[in-house]
C-alpha atoms as a PDB file:
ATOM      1  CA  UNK A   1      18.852 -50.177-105.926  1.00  0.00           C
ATOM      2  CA  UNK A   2      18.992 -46.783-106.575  1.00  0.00           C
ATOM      3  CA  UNK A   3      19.394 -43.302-104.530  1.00  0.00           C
ATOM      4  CA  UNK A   4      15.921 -42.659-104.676  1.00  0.00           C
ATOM      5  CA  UNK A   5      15.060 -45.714-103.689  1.00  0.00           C
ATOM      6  CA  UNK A   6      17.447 -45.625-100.581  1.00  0.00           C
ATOM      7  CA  UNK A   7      16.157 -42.349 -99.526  1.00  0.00           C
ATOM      8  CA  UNK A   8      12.870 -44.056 -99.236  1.00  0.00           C
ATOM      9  CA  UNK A   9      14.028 -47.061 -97.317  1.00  0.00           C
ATOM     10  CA  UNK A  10      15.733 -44.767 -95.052  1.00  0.00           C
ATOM     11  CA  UNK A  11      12.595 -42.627 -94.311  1.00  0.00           C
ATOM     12  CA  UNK A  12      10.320 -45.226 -94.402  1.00  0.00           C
ATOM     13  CA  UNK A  13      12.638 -46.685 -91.618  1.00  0.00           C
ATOM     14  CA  UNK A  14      12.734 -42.705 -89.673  1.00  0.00           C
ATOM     15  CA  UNK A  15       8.945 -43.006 -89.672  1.00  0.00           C
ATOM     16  CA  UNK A  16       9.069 -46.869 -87.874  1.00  0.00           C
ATOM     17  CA  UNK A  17      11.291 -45.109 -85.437  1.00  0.00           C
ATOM     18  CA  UNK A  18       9.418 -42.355 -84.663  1.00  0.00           C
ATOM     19  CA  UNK A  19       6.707 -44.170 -84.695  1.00  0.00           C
ATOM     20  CA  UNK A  20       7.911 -45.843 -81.248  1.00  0.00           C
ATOM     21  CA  UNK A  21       6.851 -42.681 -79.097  1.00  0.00           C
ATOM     22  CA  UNK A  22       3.271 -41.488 -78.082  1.00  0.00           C
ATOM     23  CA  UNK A  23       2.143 -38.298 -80.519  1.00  0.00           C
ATOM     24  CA  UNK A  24      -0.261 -36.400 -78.923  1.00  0.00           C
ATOM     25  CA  UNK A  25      -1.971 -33.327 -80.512  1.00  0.00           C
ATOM     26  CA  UNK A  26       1.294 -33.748 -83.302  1.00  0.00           C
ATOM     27  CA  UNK A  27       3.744 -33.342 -80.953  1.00  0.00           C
ATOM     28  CA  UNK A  28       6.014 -36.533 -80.305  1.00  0.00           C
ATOM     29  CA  UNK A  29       6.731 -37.077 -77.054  1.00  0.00           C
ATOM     30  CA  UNK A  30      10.396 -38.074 -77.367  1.00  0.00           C
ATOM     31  CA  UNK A  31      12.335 -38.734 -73.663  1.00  0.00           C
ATOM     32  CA  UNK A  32      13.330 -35.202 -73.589  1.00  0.00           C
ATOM     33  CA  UNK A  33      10.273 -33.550 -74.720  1.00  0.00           C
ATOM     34  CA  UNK A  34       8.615 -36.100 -71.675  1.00  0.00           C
ATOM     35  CA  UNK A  35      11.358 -34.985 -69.133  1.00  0.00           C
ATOM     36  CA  UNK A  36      10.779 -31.720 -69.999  1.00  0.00           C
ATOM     37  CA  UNK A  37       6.746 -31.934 -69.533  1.00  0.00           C
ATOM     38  CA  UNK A  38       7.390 -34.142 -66.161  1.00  0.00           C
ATOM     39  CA  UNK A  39       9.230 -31.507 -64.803  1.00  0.00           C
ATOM     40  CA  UNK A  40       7.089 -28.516 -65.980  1.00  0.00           C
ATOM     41  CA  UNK A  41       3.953 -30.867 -64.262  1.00  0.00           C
ATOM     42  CA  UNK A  42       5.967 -30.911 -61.174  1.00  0.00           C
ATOM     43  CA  UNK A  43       6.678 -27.672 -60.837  1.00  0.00           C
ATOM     44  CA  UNK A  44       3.367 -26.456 -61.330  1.00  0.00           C
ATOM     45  CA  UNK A  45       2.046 -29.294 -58.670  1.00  0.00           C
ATOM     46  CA  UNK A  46       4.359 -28.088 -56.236  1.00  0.00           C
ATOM     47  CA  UNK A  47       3.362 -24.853 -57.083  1.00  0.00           C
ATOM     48  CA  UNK A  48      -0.071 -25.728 -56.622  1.00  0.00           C
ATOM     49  CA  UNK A  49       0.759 -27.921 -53.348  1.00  0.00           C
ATOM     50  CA  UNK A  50       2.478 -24.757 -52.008  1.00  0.00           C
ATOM     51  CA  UNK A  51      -0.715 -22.412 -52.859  1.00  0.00           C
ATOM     52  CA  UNK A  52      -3.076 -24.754 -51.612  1.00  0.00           C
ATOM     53  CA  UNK A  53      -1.818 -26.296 -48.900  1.00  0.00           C
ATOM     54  CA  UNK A  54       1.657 -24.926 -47.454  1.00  0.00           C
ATOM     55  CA  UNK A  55       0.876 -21.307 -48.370  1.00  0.00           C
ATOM     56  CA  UNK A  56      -2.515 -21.302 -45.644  1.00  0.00           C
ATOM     57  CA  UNK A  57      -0.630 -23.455 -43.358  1.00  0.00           C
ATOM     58  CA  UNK A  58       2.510 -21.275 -43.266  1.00  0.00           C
ATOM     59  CA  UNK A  59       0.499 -18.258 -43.188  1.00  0.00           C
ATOM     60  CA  UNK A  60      -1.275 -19.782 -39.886  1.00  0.00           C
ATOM     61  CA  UNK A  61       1.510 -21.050 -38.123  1.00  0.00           C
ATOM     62  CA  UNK A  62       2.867 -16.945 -38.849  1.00  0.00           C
ATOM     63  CA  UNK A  63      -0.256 -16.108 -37.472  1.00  0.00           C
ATOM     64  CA  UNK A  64       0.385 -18.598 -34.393  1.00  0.00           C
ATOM     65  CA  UNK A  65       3.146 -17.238 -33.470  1.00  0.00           C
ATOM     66  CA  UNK A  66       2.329 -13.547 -33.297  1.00  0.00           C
ATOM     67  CA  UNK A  67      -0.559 -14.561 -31.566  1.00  0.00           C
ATOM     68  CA  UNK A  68       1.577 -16.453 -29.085  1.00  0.00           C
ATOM     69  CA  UNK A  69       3.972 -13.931 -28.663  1.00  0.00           C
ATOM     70  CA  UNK A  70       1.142 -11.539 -27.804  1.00  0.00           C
ATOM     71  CA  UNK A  71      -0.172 -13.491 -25.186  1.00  0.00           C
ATOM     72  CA  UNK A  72       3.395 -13.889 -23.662  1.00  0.00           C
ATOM     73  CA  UNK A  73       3.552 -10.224 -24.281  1.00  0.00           C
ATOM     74  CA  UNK A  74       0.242  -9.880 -22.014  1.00  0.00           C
ATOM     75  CA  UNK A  75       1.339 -12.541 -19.800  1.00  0.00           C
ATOM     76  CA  UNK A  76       4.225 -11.033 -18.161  1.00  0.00           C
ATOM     77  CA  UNK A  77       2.797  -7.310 -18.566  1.00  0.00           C
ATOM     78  CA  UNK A  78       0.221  -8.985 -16.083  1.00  0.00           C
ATOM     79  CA  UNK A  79       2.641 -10.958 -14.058  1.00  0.00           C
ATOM     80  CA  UNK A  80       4.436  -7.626 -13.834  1.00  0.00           C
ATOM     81  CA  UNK A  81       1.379  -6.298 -13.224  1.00  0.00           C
ATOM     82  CA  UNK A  82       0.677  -8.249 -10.724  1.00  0.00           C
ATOM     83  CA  UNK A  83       4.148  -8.024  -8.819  1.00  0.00           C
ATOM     84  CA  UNK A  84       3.496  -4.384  -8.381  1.00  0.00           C
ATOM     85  CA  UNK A  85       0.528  -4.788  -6.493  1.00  0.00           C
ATOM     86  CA  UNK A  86       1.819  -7.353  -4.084  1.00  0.00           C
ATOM     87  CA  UNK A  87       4.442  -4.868  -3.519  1.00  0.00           C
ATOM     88  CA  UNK A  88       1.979  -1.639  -3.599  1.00  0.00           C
ATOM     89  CA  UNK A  89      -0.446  -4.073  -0.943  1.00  0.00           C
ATOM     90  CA  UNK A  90       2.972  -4.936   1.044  1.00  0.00           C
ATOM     91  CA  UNK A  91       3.611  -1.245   1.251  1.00  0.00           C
ATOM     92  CA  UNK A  92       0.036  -0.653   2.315  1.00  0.00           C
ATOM     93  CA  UNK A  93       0.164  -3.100   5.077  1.00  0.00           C
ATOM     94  CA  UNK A  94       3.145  -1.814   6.054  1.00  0.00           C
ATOM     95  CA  UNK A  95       1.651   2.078   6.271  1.00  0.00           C
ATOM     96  CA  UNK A  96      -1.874   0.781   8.182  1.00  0.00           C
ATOM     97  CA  UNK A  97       1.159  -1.072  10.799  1.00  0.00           C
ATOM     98  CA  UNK A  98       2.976   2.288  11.122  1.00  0.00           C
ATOM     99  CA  UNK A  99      -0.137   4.752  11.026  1.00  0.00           C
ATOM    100  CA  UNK A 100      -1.049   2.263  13.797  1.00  0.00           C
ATOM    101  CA  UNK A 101       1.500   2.234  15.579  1.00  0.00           C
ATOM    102  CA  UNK A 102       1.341   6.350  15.633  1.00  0.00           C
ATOM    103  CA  UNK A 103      -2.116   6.583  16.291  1.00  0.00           C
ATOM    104  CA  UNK A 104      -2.066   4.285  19.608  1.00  0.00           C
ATOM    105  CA  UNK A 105       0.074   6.914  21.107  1.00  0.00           C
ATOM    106  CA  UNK A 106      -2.638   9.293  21.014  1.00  0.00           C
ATOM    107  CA  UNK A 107      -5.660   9.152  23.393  1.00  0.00           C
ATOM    108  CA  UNK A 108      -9.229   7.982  22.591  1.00  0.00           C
ATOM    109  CA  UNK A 109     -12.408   8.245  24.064  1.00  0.00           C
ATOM    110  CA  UNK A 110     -11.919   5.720  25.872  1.00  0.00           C
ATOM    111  CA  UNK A 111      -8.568   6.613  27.710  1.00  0.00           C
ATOM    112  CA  UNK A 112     -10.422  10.347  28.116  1.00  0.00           C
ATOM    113  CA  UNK A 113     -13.289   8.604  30.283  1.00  0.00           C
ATOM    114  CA  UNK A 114     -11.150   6.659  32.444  1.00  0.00           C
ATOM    115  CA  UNK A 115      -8.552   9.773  32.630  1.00  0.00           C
ATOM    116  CA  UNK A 116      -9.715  10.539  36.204  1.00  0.00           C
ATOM    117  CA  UNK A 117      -9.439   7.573  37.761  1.00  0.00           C
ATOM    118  CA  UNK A 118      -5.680   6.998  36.703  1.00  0.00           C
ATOM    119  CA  UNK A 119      -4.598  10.415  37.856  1.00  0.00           C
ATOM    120  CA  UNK A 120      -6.194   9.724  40.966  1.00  0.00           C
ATOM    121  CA  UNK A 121      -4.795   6.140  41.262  1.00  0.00           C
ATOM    122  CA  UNK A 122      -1.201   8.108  40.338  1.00  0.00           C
ATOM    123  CA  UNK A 123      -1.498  11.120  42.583  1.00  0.00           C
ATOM    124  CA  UNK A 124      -3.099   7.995  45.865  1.00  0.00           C
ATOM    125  CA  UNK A 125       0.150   5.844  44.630  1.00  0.00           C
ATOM    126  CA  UNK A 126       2.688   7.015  46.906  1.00  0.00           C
ATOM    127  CA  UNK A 127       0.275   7.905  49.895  1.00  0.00           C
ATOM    128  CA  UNK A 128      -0.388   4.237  51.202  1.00  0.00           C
ATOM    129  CA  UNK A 129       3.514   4.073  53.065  1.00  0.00           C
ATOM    130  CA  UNK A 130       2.973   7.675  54.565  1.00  0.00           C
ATOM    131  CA  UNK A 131       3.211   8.198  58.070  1.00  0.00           C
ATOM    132  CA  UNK A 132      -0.694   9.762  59.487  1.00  0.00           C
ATOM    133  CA  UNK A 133       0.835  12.969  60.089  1.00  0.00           C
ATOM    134  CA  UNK A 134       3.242  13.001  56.727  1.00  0.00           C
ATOM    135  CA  UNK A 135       2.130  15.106  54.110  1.00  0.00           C
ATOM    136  CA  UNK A 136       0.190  13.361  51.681  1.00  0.00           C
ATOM    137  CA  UNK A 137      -0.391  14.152  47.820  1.00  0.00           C
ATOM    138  CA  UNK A 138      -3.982  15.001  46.285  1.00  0.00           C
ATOM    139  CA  UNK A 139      -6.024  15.458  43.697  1.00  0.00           C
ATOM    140  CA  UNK A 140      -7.657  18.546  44.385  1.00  0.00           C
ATOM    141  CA  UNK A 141      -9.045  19.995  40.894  1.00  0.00           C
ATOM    142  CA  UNK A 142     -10.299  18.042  37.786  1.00  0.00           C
ATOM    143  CA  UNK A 143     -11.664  20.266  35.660  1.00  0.00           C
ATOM    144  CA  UNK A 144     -12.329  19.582  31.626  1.00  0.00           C
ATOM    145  CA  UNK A 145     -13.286  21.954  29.123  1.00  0.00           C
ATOM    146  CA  UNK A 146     -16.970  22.269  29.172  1.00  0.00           C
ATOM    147  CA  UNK A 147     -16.715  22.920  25.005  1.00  0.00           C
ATOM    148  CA  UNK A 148     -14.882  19.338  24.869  1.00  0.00           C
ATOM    149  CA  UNK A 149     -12.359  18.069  22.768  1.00  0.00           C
ATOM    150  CA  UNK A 150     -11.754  21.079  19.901  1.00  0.00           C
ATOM    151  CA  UNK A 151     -10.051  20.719  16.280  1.00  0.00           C
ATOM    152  CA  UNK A 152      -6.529  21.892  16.265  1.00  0.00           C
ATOM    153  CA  UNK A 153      -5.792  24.661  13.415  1.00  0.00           C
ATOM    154  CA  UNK A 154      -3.925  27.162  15.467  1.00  0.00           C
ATOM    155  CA  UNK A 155      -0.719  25.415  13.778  1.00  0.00           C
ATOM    156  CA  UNK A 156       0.552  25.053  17.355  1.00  0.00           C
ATOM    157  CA  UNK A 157       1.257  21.121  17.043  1.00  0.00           C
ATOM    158  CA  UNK A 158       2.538  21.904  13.343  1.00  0.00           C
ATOM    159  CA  UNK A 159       0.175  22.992  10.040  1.00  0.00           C
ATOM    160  CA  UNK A 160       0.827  19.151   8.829  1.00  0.00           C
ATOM    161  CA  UNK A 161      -1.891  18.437  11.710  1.00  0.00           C
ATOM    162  CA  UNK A 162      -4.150  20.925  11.544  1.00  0.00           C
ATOM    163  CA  UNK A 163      -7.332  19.750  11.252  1.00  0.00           C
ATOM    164  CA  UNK A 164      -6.149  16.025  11.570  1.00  0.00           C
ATOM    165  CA  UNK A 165      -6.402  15.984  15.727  1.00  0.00           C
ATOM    166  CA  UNK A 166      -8.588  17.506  18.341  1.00  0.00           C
ATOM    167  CA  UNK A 167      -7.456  18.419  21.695  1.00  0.00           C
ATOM    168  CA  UNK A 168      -9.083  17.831  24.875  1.00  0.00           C
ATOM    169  CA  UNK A 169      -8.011  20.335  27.790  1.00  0.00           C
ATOM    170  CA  UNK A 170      -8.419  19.736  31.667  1.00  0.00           C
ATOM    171  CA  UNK A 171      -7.314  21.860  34.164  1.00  0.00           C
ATOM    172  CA  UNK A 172      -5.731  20.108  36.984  1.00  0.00           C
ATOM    173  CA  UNK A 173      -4.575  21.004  40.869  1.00  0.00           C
ATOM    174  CA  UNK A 174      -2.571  18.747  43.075  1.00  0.00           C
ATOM    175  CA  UNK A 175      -0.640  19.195  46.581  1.00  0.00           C
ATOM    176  CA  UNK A 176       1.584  17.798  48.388  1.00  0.00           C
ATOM    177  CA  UNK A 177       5.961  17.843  48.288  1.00  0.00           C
ATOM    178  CA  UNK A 178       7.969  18.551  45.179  1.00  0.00           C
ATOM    179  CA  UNK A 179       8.978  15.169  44.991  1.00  0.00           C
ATOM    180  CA  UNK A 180       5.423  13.588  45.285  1.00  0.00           C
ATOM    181  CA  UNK A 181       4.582  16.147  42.016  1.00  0.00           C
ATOM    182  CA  UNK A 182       7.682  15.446  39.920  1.00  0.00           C
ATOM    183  CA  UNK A 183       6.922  11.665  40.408  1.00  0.00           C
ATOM    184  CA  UNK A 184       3.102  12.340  39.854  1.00  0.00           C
ATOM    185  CA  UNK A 185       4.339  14.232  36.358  1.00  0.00           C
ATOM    186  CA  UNK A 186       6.967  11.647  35.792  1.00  0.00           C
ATOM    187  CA  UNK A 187       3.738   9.305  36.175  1.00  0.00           C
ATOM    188  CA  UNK A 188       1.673  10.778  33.485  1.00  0.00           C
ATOM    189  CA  UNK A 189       4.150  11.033  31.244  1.00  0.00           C
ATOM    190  CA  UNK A 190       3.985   7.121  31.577  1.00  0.00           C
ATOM    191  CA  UNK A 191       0.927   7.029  30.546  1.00  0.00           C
ATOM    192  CA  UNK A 192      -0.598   5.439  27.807  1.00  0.00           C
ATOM    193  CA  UNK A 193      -2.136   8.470  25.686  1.00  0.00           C
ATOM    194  CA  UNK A 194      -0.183  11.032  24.348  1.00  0.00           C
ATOM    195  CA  UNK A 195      -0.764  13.972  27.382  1.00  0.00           C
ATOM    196  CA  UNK A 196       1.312  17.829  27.097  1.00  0.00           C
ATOM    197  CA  UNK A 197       1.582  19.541  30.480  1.00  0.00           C
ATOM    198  CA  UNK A 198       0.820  23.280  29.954  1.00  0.00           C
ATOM    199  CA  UNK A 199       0.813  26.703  32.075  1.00  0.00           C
ATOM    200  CA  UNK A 200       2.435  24.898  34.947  1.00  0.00           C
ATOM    201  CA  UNK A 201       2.279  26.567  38.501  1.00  0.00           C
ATOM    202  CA  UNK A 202       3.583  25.543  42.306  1.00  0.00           C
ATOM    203  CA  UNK A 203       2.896  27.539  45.329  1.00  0.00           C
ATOM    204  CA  UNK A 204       4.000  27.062  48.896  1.00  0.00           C
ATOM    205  CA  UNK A 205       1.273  25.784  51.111  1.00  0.00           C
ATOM    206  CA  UNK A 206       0.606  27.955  54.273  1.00  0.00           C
ATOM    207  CA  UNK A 207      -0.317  25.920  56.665  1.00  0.00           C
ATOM    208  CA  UNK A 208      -1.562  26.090  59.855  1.00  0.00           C
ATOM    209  CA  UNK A 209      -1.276  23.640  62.720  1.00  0.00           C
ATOM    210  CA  UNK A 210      -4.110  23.061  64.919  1.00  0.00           C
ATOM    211  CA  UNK A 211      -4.133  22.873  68.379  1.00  0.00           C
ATOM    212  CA  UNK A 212      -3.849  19.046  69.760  1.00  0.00           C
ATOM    213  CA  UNK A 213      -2.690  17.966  66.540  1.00  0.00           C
ATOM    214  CA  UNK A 214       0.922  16.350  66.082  1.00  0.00           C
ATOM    215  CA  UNK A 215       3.065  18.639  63.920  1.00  0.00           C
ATOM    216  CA  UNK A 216       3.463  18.089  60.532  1.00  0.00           C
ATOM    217  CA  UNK A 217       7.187  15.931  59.332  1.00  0.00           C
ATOM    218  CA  UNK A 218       8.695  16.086  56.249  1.00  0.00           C
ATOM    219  CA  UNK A 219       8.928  19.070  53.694  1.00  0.00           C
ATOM    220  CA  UNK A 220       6.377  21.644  52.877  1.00  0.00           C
ATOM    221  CA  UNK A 221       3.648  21.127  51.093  1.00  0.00           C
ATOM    222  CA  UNK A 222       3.252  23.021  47.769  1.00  0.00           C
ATOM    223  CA  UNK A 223      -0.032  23.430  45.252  1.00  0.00           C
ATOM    224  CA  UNK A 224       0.564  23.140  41.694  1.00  0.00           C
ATOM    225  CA  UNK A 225      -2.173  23.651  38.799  1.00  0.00           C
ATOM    226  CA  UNK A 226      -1.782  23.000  34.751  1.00  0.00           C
ATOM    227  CA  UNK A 227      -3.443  22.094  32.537  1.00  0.00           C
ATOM    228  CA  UNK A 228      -3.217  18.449  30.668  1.00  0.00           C
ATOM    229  CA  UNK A 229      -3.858  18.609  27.433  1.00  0.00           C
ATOM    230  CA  UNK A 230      -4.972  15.171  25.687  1.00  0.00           C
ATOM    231  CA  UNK A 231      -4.635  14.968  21.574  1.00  0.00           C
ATOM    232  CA  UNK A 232      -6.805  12.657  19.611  1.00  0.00           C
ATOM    233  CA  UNK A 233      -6.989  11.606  16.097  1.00  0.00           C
ATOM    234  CA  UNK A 234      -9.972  12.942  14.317  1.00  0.00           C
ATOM    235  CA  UNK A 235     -11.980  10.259  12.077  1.00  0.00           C
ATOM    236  CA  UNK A 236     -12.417  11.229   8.293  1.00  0.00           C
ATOM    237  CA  UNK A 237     -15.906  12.619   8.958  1.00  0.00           C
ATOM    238  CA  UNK A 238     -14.747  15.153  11.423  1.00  0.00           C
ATOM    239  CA  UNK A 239     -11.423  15.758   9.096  1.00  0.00           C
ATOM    240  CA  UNK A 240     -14.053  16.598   6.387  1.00  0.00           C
ATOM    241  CA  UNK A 241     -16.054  18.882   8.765  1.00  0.00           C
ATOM    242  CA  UNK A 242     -13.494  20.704   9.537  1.00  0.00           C
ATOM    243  CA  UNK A 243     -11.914  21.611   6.430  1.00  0.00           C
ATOM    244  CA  UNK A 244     -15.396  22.313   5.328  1.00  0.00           C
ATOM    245  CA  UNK A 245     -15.931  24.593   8.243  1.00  0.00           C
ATOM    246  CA  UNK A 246     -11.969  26.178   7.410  1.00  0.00           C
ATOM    247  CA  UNK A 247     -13.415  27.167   3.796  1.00  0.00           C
ATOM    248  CA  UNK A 248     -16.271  29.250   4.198  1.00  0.00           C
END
């Protein structure tokens, strides 16, 4: 055989060989060429797995989350919200209790109306263990202000209630001993309504005993007169009124 003829053998037995793997488009696809194409095909499917499928679900979940931590965001700027009214409603309570409170020390109409009758129950209080010819305390004047109750804005009570109360003035007269008017002041201070005492006066009695009658026992009589001043809260439409009336 010659060298010719070898060289032919040998490619004729190359050609068998490659022969053995797939040629597609004149390309043999040898093991490595196919590993290399298997991987290139698997990167681009797990490219296209991650553009089609994990890319949109990633970018939802992302879009999730901000969306939930929004809401939580909201959620406790509303709880906080929330906390701050109970505590601004607390505080109001509290304020209407207190305001109250403050206002029940000051008289109404309906403590003005039944005024006489309790200083006339105080000043009869102490009369019913008197002997018949002791001196006995009464209520001699009971006089209100024929204007009626007037807005304070003289600043007299303080500017910070100017124009927030009205002041109803009655001139009173008692007699009888100093102690039965000290305990018929002490009295009214007792009282329910807020009540000031102003431009108080005493004077003896002069008396003069009549002929056949027993002679008076016990101290002298004396006469005071002041004047009881009662303070009540205005309601908003008179507060308006008044300021109102203040401007012009």
């Amino acid at each position: 055989m010659t060298f010719s003829d070898e060289m032919n053998f040998e490619g004729s037995e190359l050609e068998e060989e490659s022969s053995a793997y797939p040629v597609v488009f004149g390309i043999t696809f040898t093991p490595t060429i196919s590993g290399i194409l298997i991987g290139v095909l698997g990167i681009a499917g797990a490219a296209y797995m991650f553009s089609s499928f994990l890319k949109p679900a990633w970018d939802t979940f992302t879009e999730k989350q901000g969306t939930k931590a929004q809401l939580e965001t909201e959620i406790q700027s509303k709880q906080a919200r929330l906390q701050s009214i109970d505590q601004l409603n607390a505080k109001l309570a509290q304020s209407k209790r207190q305001q109250s409170q403050v206002w029940a020390v000051f008289a109404n109409e309906k403590t003005l109306d039944t005024l006489l009758i309790d200083l006339n129950r105080l000043v009869e209080a102490g009369n019913a263990q008197l002997s018949s010819n002791a001196v006995k305390a009464k209520l001699q004047k009971f006089a209100p202000d024929s204007q009626g109750a007037q807005p304070v804005t003289d600043g007299s009570l303080g500017a910070e209630v100017n124009g927030k109360l009205k002041r109803s003035s009655t001139d009173i007269t008692v007699s009888g001993t100093y102690e039965q008017t000290q305990s018929i002041l002490r009295n009214i201070e007792r009282l329910q309504p807020l009540l000031i005492v102003k431009d108080y006066q005493s004077t003896l009695v002069n008396e003069t005993i009549e002929e056949g009658k027993p002679a008076r026992v016990g101290p002298t009589p004396i006469t005071t007169s002041f004047k009881l001043e009662a303070l009540v809260p205005m309601n908003p439409q008179e507060v308006a009124a008044t300021q109102k009336e203040a401007k012009q």
